[in-house]
Protein backbone atom coordinates (compact mmCIF):
# COMPACT_ATOMS: atom_id res chain seq x y z
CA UNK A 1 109.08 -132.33 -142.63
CA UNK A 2 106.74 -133.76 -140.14
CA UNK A 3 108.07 -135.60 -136.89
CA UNK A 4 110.09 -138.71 -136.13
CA UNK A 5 108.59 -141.59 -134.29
CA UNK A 6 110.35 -144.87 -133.96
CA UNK A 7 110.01 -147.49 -131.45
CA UNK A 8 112.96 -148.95 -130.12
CA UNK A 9 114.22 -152.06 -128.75
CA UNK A 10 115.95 -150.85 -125.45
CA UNK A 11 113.97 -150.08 -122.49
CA UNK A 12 115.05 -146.29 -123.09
CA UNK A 13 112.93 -143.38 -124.85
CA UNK A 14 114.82 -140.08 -125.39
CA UNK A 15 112.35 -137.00 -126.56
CA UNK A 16 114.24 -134.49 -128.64
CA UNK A 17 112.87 -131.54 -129.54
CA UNK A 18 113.80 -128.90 -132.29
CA UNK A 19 114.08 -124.78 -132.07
CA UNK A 20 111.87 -121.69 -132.85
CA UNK A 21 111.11 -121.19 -136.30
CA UNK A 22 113.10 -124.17 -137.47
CA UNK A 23 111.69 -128.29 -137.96
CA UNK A 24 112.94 -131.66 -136.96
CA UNK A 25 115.11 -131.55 -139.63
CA UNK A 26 117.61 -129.71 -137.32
CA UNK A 27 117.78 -132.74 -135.15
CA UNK A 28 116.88 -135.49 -137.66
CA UNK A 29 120.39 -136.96 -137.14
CA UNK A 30 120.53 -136.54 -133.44
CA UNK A 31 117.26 -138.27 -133.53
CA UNK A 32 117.95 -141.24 -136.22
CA UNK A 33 121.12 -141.97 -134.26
CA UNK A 34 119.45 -142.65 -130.79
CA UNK A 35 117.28 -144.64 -132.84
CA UNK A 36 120.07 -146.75 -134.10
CA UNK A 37 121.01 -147.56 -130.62
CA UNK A 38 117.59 -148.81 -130.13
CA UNK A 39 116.10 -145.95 -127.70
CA UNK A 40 112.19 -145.30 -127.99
CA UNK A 41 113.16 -141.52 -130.09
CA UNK A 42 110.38 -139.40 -130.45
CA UNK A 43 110.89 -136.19 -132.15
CA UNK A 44 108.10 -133.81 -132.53
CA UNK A 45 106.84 -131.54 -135.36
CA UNK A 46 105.88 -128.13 -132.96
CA UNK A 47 103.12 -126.13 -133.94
CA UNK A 48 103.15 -123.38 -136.78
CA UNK A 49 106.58 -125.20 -137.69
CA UNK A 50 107.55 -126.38 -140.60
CA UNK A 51 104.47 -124.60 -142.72
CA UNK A 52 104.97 -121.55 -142.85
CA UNK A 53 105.49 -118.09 -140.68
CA UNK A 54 101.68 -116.93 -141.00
CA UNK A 55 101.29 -120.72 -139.62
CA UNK A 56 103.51 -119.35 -136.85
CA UNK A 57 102.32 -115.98 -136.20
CA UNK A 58 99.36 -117.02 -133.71
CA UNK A 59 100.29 -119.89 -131.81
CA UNK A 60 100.76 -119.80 -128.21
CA UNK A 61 104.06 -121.60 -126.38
CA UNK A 62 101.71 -123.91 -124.04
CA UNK A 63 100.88 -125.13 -127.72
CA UNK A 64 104.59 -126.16 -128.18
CA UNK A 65 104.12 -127.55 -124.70
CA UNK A 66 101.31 -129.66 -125.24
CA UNK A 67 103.40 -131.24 -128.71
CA UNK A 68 106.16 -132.01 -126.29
CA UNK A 69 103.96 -133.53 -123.64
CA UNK A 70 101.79 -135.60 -126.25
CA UNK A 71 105.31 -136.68 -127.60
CA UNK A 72 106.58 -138.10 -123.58
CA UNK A 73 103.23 -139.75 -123.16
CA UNK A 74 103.92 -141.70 -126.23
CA UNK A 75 107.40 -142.50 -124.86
CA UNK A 76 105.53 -143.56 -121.44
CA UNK A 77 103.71 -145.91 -123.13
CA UNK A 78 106.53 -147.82 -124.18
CA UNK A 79 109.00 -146.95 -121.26
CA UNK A 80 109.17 -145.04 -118.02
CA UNK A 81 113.40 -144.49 -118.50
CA UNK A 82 112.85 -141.38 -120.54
CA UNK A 83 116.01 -138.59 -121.36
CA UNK A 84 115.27 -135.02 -123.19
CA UNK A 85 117.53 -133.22 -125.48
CA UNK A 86 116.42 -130.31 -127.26
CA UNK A 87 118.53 -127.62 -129.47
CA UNK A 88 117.63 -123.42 -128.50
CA UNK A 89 114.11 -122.91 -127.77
CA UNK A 90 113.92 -127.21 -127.65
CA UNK A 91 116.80 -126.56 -124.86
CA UNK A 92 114.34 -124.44 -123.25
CA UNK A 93 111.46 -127.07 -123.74
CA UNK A 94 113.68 -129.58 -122.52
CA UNK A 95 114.40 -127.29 -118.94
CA UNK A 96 110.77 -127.33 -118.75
CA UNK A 97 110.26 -130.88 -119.12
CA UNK A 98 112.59 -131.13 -116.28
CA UNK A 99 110.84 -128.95 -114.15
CA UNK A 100 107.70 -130.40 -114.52
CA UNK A 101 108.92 -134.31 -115.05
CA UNK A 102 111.07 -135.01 -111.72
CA UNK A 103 110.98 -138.78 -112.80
CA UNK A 104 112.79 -137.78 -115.94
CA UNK A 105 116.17 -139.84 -115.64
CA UNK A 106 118.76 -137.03 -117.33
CA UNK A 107 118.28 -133.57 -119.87
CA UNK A 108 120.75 -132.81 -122.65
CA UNK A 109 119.64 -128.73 -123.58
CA UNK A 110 121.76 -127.69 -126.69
CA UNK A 111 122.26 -123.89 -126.95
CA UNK A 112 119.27 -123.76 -124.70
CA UNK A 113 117.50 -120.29 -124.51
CA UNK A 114 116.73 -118.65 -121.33
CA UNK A 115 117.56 -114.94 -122.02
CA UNK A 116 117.80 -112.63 -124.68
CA UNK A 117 118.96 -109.00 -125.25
CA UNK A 118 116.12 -107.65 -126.72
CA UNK A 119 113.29 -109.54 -124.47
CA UNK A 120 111.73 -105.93 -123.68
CA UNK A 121 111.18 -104.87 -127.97
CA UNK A 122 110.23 -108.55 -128.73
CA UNK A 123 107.35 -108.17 -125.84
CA UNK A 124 106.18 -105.17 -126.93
CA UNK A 125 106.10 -105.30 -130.96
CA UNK A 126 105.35 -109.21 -130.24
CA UNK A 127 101.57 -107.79 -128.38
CA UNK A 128 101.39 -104.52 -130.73
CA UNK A 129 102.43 -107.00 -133.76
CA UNK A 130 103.83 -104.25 -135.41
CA UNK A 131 106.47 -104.98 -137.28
CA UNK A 132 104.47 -108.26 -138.46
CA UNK A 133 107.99 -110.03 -138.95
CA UNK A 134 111.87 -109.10 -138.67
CA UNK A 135 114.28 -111.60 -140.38
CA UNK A 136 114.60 -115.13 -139.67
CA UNK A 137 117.18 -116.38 -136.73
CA UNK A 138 117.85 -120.11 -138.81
CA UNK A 139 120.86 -121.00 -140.07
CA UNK A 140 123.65 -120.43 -137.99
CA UNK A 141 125.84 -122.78 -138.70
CA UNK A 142 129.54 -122.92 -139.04
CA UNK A 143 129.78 -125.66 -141.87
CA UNK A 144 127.91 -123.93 -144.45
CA UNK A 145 125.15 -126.08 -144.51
CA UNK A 146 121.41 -124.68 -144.94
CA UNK A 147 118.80 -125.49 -142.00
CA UNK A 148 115.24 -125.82 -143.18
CA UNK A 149 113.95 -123.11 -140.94
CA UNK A 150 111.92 -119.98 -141.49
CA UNK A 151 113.62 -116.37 -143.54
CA UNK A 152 110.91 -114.44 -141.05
CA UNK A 153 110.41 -114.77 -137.88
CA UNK A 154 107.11 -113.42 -136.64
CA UNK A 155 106.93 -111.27 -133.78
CA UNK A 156 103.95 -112.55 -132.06
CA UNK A 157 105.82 -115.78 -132.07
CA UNK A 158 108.67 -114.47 -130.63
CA UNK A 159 106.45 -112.57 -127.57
CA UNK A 160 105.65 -116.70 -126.82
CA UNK A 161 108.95 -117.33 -126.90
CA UNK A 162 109.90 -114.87 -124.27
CA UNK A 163 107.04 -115.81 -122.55
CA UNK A 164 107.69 -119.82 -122.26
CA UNK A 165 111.57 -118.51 -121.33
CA UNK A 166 110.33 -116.63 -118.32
CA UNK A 167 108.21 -119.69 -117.51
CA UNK A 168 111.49 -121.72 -117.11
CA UNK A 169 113.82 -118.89 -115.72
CA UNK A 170 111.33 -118.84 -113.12
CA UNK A 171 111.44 -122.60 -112.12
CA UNK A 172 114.96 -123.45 -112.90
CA UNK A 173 116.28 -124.21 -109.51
CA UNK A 174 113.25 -127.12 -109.26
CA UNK A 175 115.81 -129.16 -112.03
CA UNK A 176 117.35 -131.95 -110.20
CA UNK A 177 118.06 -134.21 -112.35
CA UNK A 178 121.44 -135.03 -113.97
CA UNK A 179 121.94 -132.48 -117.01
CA UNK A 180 124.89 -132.01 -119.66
CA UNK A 181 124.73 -128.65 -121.25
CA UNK A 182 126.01 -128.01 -124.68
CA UNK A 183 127.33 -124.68 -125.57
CA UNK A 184 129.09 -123.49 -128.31
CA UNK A 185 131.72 -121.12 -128.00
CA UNK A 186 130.40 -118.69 -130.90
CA UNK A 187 126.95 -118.46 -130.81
CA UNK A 188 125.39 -115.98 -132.91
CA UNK A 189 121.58 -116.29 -132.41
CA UNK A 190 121.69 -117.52 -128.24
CA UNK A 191 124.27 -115.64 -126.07
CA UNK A 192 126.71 -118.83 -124.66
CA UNK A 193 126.32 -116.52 -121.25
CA UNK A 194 122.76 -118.58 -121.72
CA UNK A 195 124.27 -122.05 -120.76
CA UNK A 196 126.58 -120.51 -118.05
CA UNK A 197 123.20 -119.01 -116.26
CA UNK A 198 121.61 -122.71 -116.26
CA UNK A 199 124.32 -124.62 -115.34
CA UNK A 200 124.42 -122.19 -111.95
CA UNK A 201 121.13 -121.74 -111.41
CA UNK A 202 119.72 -125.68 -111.52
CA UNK A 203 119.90 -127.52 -108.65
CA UNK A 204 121.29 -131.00 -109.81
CA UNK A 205 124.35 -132.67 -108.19
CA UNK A 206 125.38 -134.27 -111.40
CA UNK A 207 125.50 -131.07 -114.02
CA UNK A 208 128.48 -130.79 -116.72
CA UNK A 209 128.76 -128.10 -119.08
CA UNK A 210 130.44 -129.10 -122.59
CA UNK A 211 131.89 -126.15 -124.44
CA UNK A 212 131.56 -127.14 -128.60
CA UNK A 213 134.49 -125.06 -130.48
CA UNK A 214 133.45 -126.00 -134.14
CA UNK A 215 129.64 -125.11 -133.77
CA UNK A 216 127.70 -121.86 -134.09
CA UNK A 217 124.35 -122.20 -132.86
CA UNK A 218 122.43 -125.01 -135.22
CA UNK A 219 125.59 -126.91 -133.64
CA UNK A 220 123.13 -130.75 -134.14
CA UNK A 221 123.63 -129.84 -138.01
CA UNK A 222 127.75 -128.07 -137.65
CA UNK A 223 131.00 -130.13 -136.92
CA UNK A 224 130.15 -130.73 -133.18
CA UNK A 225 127.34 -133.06 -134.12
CA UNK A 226 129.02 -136.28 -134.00
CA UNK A 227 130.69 -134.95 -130.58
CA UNK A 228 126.97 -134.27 -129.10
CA UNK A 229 125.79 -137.34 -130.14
CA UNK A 230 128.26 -139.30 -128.65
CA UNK A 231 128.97 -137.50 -125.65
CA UNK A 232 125.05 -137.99 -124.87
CA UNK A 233 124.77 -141.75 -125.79
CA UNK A 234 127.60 -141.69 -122.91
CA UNK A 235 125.55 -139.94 -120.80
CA UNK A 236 122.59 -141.86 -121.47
CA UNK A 237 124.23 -145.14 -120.57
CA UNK A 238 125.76 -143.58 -117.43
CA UNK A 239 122.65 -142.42 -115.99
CA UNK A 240 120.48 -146.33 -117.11
């Protein structure tokens, strides 16, 4: 599916962005709800998603940057109260925004990812491309349900995605602003140790981390979704 733009009728934009080899569709229904409460929601399609994995194999993470950024500037242009959430590598996105966006008013990373166990082998067979792809990381989800997200994952794609997570381990005591970090309890794809790091390791005053016990990692698409919406449209208000 391509991206989700709507205009809103609040003063309030909220980006939301989705994870490695998976689409919007993960957070379709985190997006369509802010939507229904009148926030400015835009919701990106990054690039090489939602095609294919050759589509994937070659792009570079300060692609995925760029969507994001073209995605807040339209969101600027209709409000300057702007809020990121973002589900695994969109968690990590949405760290980076914050680093980067000090006037951002409040992040909401899901299952963010800022370290993995195998960083070292997905460096290496990521430059050497060799093997071209391993299996797909999608569809970790508790419920059943199936995420629209890639069966391979290339491993040049997965070199960028070390690569942007460096990027943001490196700059993550710059985050300030107020953050609530989802992480669920049985993870299978992101170690929860992930959401322990950032909630240490930023520097913001106002920082809560909210453990999900029904969710594995595609937890915007499991039984915690109506709990992350809500618990954000709660933070969102707080922080207006």
């Amino acid at each position: 599916m391509e991206g989700f733009f709507r205009e809103g009728t609040r003063d309030v934009g909220v980006l939301v962005i989705h994870g490695f080899t998976g689409s919007p569709a993960s957070m379709q229904g985190i997006a369509e709800f802010f939507a229904d409460q009148g926030f400015n929601v835009a919701l990106p399609r990054l690039a090489g998603h939602g095609t294919t994995p050759e589509d994937l194999e070659n792009r570079k993470y300060t692609e995925w940057i760029d969507d994001v950024e073209r995605a807040y500037q339209w969101l600027r242009e209709r409000t300057n109260r702007v809020f990121v959430t973002g589900l695994s590598m969109g968690g990590t996105l949405t760290l980076y925004m914050g680093e980067k966006h000090p006037e951002l008013l409040g992040l909401l990373p899901i299952n963010a990812a800022v370290r993995l166990p195998k960083e070292g082998i997905m460096l290496i067979a990521g430059a050497l491309g060799v093997p071209r792809f391993t299996k797909g990381v999608g569809g970790d989800i508790k419920k059943g349900v199936p995420e629209p997200a890639y069966t391979l994952t290339p491993l040049k794609a997965a070199r960028q995605l070390v690569l942007l997570m460096r990027l943001v381990r490196d700059n993550i005591t710059t985050i300030k602003q107020p953050i609530m970090i989802f992480s669920s309890r049985d993870d299978h794809v992101v170690p929860p140790d992930n959401q322990k790091w950032i909630y240490e390791h930023v520097s913001s005053e106002d920082k809560e981390l909210v453990s999900l016990e029904n969710s594995y990692h595609v937890a915007t698409m499991d039984y915690d979704a109506d709990l992350i919406m809500h618990k954000s449209l709660e933070f969102i208000e707080r922080h207006l």
